[in-house]
PDB file of N, CA and C in Angstrom:
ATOM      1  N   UNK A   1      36.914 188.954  40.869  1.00  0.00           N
ATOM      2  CA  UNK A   1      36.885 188.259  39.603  1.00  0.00           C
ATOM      3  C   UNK A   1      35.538 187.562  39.473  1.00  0.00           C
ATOM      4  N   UNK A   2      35.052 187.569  38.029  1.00  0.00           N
ATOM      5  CA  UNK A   2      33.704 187.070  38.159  1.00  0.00           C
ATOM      6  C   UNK A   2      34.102 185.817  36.838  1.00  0.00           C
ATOM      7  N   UNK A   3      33.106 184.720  37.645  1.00  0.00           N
ATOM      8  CA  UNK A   3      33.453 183.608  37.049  1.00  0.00           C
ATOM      9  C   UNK A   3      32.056 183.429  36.342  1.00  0.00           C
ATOM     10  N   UNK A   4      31.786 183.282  34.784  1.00  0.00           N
ATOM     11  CA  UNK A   4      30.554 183.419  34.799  1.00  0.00           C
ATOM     12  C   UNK A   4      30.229 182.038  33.024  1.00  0.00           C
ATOM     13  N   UNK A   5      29.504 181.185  33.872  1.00  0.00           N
ATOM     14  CA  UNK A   5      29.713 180.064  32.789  1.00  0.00           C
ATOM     15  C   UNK A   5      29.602 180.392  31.193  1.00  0.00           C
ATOM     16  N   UNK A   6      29.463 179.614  30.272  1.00  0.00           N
ATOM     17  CA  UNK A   6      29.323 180.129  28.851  1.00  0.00           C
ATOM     18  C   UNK A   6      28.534 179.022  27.851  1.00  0.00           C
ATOM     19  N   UNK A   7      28.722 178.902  26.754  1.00  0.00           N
ATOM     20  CA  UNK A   7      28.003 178.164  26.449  1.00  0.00           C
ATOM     21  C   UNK A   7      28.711 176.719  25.543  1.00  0.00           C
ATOM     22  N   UNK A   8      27.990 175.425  25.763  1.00  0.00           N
ATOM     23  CA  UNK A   8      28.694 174.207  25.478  1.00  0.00           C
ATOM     24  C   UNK A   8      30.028 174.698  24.707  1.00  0.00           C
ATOM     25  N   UNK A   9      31.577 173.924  25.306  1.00  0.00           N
ATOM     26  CA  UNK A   9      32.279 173.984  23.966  1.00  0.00           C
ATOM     27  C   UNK A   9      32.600 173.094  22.748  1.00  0.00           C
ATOM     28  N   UNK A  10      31.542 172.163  22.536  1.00  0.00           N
ATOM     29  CA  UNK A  10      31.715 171.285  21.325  1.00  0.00           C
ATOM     30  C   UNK A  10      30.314 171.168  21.091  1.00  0.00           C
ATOM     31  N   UNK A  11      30.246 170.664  19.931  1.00  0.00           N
ATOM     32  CA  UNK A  11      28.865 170.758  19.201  1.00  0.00           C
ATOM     33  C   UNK A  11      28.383 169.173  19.577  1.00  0.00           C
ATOM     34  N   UNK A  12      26.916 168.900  19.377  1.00  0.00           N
ATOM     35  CA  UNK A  12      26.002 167.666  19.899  1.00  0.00           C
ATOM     36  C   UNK A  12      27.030 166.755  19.188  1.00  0.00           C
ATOM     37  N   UNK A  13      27.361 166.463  18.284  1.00  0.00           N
ATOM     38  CA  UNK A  13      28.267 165.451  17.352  1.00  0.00           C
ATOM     39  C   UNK A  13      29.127 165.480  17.831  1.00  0.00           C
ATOM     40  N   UNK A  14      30.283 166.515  18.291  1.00  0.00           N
ATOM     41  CA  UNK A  14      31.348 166.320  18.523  1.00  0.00           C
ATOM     42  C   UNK A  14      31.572 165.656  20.042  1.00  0.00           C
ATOM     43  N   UNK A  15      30.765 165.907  20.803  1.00  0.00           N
ATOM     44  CA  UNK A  15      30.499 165.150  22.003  1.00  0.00           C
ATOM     45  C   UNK A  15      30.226 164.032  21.717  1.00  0.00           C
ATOM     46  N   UNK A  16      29.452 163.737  21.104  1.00  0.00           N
ATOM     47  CA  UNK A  16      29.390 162.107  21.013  1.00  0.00           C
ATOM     48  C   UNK A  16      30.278 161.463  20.462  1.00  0.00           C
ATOM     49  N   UNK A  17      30.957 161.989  19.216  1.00  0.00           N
ATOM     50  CA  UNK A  17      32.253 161.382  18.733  1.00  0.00           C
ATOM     51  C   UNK A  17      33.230 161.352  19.438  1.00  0.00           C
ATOM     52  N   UNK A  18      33.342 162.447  20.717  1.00  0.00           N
ATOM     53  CA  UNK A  18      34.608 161.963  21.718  1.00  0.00           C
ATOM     54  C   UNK A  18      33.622 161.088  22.754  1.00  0.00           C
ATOM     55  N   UNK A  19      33.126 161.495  23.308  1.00  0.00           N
ATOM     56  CA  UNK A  19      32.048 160.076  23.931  1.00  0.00           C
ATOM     57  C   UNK A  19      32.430 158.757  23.599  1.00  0.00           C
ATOM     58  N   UNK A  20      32.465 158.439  22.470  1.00  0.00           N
ATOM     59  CA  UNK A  20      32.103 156.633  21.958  1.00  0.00           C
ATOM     60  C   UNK A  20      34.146 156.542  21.569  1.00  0.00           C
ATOM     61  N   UNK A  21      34.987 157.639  21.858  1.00  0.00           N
ATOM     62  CA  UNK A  21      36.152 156.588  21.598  1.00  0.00           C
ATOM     63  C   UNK A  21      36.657 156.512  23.088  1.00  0.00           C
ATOM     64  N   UNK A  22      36.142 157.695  24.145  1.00  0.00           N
ATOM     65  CA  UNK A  22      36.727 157.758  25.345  1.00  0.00           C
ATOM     66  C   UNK A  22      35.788 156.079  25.972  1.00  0.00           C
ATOM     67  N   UNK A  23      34.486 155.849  25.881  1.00  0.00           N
ATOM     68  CA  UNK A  23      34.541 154.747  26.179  1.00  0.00           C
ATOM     69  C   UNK A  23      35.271 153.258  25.596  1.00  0.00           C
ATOM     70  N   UNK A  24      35.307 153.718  24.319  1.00  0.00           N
ATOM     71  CA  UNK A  24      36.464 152.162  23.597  1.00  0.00           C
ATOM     72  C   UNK A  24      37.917 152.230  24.632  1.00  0.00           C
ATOM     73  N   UNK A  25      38.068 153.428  25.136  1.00  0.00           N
ATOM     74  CA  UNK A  25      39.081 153.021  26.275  1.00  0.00           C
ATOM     75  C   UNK A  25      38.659 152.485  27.570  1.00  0.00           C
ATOM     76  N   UNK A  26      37.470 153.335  27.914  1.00  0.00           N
ATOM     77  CA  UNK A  26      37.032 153.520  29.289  1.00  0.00           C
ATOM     78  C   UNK A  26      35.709 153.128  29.310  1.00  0.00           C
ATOM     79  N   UNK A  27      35.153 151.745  29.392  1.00  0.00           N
ATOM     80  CA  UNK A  27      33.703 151.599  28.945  1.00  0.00           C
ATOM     81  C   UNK A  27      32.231 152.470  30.390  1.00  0.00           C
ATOM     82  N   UNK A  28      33.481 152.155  31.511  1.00  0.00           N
ATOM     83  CA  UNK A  28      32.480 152.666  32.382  1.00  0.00           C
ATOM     84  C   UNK A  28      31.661 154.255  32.604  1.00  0.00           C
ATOM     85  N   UNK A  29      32.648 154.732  31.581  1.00  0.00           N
ATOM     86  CA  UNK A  29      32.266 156.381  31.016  1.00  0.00           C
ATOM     87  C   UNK A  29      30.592 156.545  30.480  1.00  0.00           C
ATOM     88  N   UNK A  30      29.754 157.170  31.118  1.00  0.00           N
ATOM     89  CA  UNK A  30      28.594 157.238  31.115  1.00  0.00           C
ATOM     90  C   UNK A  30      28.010 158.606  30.083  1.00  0.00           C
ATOM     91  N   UNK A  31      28.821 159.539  30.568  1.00  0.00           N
ATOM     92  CA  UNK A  31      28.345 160.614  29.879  1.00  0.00           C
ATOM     93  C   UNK A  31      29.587 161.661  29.957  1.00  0.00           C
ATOM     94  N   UNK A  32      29.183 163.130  29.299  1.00  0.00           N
ATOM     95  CA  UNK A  32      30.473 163.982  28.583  1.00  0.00           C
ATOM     96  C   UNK A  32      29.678 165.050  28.668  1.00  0.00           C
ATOM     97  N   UNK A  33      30.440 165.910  29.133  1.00  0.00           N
ATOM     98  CA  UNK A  33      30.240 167.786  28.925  1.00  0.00           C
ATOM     99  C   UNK A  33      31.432 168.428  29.109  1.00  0.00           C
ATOM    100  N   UNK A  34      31.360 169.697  28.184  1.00  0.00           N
ATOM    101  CA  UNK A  34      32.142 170.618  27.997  1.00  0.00           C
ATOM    102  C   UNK A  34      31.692 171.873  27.884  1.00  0.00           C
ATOM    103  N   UNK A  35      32.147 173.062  28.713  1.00  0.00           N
ATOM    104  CA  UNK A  35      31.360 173.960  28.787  1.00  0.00           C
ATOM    105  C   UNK A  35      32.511 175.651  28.662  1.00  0.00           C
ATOM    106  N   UNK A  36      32.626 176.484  27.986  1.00  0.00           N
ATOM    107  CA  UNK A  36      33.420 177.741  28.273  1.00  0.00           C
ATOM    108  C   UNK A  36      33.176 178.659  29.385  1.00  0.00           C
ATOM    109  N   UNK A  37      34.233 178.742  30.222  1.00  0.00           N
ATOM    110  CA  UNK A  37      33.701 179.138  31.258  1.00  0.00           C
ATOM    111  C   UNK A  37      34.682 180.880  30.878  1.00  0.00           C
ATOM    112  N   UNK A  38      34.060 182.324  31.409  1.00  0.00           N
ATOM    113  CA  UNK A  38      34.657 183.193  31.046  1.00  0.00           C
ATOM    114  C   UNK A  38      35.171 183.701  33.115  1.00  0.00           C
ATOM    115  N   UNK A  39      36.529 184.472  32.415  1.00  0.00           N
ATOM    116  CA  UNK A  39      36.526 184.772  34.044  1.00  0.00           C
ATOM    117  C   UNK A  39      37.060 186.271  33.554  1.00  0.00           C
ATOM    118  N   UNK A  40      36.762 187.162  34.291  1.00  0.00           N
ATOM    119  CA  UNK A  40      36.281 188.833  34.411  1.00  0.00           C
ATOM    120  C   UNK A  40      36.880 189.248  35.515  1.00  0.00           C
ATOM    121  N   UNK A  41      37.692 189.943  35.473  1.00  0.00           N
ATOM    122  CA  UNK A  41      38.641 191.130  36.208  1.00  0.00           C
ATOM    123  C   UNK A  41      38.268 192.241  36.126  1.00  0.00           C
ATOM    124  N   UNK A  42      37.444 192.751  36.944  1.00  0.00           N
ATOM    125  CA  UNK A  42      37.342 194.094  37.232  1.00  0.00           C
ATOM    126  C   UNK A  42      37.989 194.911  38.228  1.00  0.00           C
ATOM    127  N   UNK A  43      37.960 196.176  37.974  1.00  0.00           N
ATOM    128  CA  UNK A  43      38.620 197.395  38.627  1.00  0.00           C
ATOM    129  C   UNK A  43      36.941 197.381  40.187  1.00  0.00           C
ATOM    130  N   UNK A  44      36.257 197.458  39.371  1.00  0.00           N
ATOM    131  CA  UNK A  44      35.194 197.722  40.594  1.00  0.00           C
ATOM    132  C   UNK A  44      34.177 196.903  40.605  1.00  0.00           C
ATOM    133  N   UNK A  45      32.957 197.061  41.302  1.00  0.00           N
ATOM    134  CA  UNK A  45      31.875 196.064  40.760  1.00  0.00           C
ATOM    135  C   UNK A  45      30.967 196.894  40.060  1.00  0.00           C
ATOM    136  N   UNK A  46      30.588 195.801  39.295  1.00  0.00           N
ATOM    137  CA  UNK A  46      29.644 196.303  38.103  1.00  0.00           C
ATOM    138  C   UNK A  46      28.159 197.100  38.182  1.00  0.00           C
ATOM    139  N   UNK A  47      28.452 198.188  37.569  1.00  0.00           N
ATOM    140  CA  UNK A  47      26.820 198.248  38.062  1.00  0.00           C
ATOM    141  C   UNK A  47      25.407 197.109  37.211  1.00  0.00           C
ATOM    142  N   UNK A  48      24.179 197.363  37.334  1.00  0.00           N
ATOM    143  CA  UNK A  48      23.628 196.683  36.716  1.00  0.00           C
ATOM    144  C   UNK A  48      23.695 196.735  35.510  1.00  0.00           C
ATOM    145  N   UNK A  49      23.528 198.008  34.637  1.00  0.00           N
ATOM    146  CA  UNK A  49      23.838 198.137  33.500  1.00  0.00           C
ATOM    147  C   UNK A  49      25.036 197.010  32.670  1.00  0.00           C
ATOM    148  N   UNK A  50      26.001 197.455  33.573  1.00  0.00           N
ATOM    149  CA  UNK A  50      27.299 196.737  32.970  1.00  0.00           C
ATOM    150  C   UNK A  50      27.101 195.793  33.316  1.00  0.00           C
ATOM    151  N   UNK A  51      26.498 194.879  33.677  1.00  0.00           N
ATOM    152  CA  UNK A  51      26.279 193.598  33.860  1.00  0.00           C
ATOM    153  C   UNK A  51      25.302 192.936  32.919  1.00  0.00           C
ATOM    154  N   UNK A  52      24.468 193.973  32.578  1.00  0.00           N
ATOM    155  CA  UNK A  52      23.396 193.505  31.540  1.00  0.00           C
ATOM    156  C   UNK A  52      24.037 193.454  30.008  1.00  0.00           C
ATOM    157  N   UNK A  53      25.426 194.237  29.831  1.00  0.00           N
ATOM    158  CA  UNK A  53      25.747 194.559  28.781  1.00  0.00           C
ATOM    159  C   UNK A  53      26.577 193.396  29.086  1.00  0.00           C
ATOM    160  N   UNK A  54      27.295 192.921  30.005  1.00  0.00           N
ATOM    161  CA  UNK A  54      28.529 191.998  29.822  1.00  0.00           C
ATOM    162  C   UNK A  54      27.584 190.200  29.481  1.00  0.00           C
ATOM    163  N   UNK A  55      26.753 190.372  29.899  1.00  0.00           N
ATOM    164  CA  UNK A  55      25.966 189.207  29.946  1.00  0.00           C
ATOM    165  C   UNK A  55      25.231 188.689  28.490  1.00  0.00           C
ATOM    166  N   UNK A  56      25.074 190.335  28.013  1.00  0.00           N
ATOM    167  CA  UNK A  56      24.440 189.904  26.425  1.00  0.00           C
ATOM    168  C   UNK A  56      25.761 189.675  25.343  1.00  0.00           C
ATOM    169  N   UNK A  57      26.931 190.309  25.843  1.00  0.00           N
ATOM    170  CA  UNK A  57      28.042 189.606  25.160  1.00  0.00           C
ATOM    171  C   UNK A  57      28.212 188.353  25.518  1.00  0.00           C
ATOM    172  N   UNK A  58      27.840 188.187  26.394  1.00  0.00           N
ATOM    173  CA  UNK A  58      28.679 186.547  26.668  1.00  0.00           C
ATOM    174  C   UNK A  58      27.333 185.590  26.816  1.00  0.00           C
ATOM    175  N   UNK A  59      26.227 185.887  25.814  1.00  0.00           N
ATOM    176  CA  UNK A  59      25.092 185.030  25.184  1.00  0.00           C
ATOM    177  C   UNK A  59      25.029 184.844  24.125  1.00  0.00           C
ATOM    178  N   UNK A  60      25.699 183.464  24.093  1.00  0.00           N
ATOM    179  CA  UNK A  60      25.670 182.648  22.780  1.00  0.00           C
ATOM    180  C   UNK A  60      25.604 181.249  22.678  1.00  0.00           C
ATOM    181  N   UNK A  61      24.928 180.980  21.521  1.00  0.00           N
ATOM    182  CA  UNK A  61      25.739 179.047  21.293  1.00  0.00           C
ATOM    183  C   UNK A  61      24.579 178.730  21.898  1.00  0.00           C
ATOM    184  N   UNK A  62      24.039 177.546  21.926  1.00  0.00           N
ATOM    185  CA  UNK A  62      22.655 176.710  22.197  1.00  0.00           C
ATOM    186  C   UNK A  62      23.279 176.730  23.937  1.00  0.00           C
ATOM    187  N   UNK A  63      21.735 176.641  24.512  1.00  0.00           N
ATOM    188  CA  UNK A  63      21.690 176.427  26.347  1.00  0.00           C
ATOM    189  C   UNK A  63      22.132 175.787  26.506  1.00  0.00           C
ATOM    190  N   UNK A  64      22.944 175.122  27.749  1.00  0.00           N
ATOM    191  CA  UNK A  64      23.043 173.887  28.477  1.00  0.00           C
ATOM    192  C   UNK A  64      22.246 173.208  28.714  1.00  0.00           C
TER     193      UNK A  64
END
């Protein structure tokens, strides 16, 4: 199984808007990330090809 990260799952705003109420609970809360992580079941291992192809599907959404 290939575990292969993805890209942020909430937008710059929406992080900060859960940010500033998770500290009105929790002030010592410093910082926040959220990230899609994809996980891949294969029959075999990939060759490079298929890895180059699985990788440009699963490139999207601003960098980390």
């Amino acid at each position: 199984m290939l575990t292969l990260p993805g890209a942020p799952a909430l937008s710059d705003f929406r992080t900060a808007r859960l940010l500033a109420s998770i500290r009105a609970r929790e002030a010592g809360v410093q910082a926040l990330r959220s990230q899609f992580i994809h996980f891949v079941q294969t029959r075999r291992e990939l060759t490079a090809d298929e890895r180059r192809v699985l990788d440009a599907l699963l490139t999207y959404g601003p960098k980390l």
